[in-house]
N, C-alpha and C. Protein backbone atom coordinates (compact mmCIF):
# COMPACT_ATOMS: atom_id res chain seq x y z
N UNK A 1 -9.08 2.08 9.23
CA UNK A 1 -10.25 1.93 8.41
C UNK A 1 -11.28 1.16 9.21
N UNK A 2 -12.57 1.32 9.00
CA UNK A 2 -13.27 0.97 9.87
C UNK A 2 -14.24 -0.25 9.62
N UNK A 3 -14.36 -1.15 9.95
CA UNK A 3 -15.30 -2.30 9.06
C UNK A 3 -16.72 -2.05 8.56
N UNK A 4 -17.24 -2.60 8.04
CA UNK A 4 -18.59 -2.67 7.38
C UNK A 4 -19.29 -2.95 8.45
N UNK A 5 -19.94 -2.24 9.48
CA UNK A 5 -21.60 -2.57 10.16
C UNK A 5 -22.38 -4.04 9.57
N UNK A 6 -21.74 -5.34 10.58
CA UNK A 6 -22.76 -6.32 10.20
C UNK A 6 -23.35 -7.08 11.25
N UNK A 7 -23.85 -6.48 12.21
CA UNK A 7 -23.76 -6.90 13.66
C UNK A 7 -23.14 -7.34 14.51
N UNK A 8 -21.97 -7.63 13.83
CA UNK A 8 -20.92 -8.45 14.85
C UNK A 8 -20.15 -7.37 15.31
N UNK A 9 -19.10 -7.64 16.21
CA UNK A 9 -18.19 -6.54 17.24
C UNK A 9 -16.73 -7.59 16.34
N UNK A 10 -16.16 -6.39 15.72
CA UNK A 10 -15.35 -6.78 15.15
C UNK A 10 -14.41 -5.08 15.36
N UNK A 11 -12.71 -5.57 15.79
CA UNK A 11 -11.54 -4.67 15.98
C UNK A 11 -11.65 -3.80 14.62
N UNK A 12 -10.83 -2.90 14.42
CA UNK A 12 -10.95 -2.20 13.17
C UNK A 12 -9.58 -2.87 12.69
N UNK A 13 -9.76 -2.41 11.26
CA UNK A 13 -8.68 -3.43 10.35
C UNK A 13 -7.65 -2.12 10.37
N UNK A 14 -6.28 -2.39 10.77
CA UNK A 14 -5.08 -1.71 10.35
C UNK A 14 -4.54 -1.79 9.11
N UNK A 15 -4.17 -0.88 8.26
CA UNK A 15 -3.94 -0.47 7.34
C UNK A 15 -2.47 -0.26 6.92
N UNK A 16 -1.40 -0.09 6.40
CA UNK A 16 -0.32 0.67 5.74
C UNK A 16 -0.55 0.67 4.23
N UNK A 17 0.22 2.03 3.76
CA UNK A 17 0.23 2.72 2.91
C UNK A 17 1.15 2.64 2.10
N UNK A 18 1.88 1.83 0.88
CA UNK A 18 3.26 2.48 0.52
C UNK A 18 2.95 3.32 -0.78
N UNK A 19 3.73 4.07 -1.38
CA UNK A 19 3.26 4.64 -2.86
C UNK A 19 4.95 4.31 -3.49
N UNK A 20 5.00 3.61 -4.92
CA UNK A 20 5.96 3.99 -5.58
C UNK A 20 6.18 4.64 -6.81
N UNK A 21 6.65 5.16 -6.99
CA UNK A 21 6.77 5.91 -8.68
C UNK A 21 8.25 5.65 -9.05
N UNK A 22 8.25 5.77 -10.31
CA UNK A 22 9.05 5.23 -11.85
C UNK A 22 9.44 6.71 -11.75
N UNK A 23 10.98 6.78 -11.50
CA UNK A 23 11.49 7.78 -11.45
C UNK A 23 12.51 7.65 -12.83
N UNK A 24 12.94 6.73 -13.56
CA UNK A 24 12.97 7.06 -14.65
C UNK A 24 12.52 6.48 -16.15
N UNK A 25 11.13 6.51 -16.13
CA UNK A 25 10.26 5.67 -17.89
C UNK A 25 10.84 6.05 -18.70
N UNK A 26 10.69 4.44 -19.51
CA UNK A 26 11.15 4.92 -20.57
C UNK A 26 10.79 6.26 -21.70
N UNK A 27 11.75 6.46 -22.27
CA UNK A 27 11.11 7.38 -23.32
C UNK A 27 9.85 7.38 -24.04
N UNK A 28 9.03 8.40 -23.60
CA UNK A 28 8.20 8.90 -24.69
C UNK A 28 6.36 7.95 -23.74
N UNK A 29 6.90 6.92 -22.62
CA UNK A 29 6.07 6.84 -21.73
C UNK A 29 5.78 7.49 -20.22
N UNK A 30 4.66 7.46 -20.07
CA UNK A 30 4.28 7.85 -18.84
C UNK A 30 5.14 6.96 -17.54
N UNK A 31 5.36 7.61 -16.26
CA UNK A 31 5.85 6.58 -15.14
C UNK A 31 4.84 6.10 -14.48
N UNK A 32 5.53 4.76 -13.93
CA UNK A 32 4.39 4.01 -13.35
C UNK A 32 3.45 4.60 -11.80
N UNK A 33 3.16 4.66 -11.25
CA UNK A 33 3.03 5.53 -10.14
C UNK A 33 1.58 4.49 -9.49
N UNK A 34 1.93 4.11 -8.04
CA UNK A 34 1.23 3.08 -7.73
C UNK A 34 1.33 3.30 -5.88
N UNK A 35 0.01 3.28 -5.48
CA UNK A 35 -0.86 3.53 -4.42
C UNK A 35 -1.07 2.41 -3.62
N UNK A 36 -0.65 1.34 -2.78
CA UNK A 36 -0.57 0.26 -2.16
C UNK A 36 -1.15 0.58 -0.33
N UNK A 37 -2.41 -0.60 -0.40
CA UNK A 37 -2.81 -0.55 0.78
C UNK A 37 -2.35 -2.16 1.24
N UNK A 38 -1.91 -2.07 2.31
CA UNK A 38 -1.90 -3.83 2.86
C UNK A 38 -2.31 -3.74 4.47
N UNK A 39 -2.20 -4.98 4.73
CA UNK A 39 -2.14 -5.85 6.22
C UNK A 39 -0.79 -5.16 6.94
N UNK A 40 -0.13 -5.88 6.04
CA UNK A 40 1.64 -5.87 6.37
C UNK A 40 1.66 -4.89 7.33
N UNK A 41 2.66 -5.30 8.33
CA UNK A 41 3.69 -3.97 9.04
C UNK A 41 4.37 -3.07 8.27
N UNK A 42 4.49 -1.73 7.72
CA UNK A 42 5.51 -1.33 6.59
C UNK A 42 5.94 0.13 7.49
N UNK A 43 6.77 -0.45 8.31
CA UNK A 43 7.69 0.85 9.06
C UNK A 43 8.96 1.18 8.26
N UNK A 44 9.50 -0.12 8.06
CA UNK A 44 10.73 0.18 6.97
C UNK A 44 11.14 0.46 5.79
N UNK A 45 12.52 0.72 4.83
CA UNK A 45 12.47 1.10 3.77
C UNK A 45 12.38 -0.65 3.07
N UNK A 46 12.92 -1.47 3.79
CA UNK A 46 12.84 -3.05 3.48
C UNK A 46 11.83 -3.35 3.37
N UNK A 47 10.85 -3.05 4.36
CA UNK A 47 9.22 -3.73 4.76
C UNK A 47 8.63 -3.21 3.45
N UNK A 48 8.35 -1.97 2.57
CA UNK A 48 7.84 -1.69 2.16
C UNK A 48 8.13 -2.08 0.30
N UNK A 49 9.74 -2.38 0.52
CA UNK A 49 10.18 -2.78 -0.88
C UNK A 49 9.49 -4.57 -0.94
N UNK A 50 9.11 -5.36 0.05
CA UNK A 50 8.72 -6.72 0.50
C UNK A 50 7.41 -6.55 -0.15
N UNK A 51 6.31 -5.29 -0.02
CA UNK A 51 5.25 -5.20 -0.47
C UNK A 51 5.36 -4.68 -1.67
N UNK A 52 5.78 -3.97 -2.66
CA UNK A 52 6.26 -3.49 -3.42
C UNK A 52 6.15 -4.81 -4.96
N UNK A 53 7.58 -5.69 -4.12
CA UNK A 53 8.17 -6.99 -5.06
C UNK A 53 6.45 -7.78 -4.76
């Protein structure tokens, strides 16, 4: 992602992605389903449950 243009010389910001979804809601609701951007390193199935909690 790329920073905001403010005259300064600034690196670009690194990003990870995790997504989780509610594989089983309760009855008669929708599942939760959730789109997560961070800092964090998230290579792993650990790293990403760390961002998650």
């Amino acid at each position: 992602m790329r920073r905001v243009v403010t005259g300064k010389s600034r690196s670009d910001l690194k990003l990870y992605a995790v997504e989780a979804k509610e594989v089983n809601p309760p009855a008669g609701q929708s599942p939760i389903h959730w789109r997560l951007m961070t800092t964090h390193p998230v290579i792993t199935f650990e790293q990403a449950l760390q961002v998650i909690q």
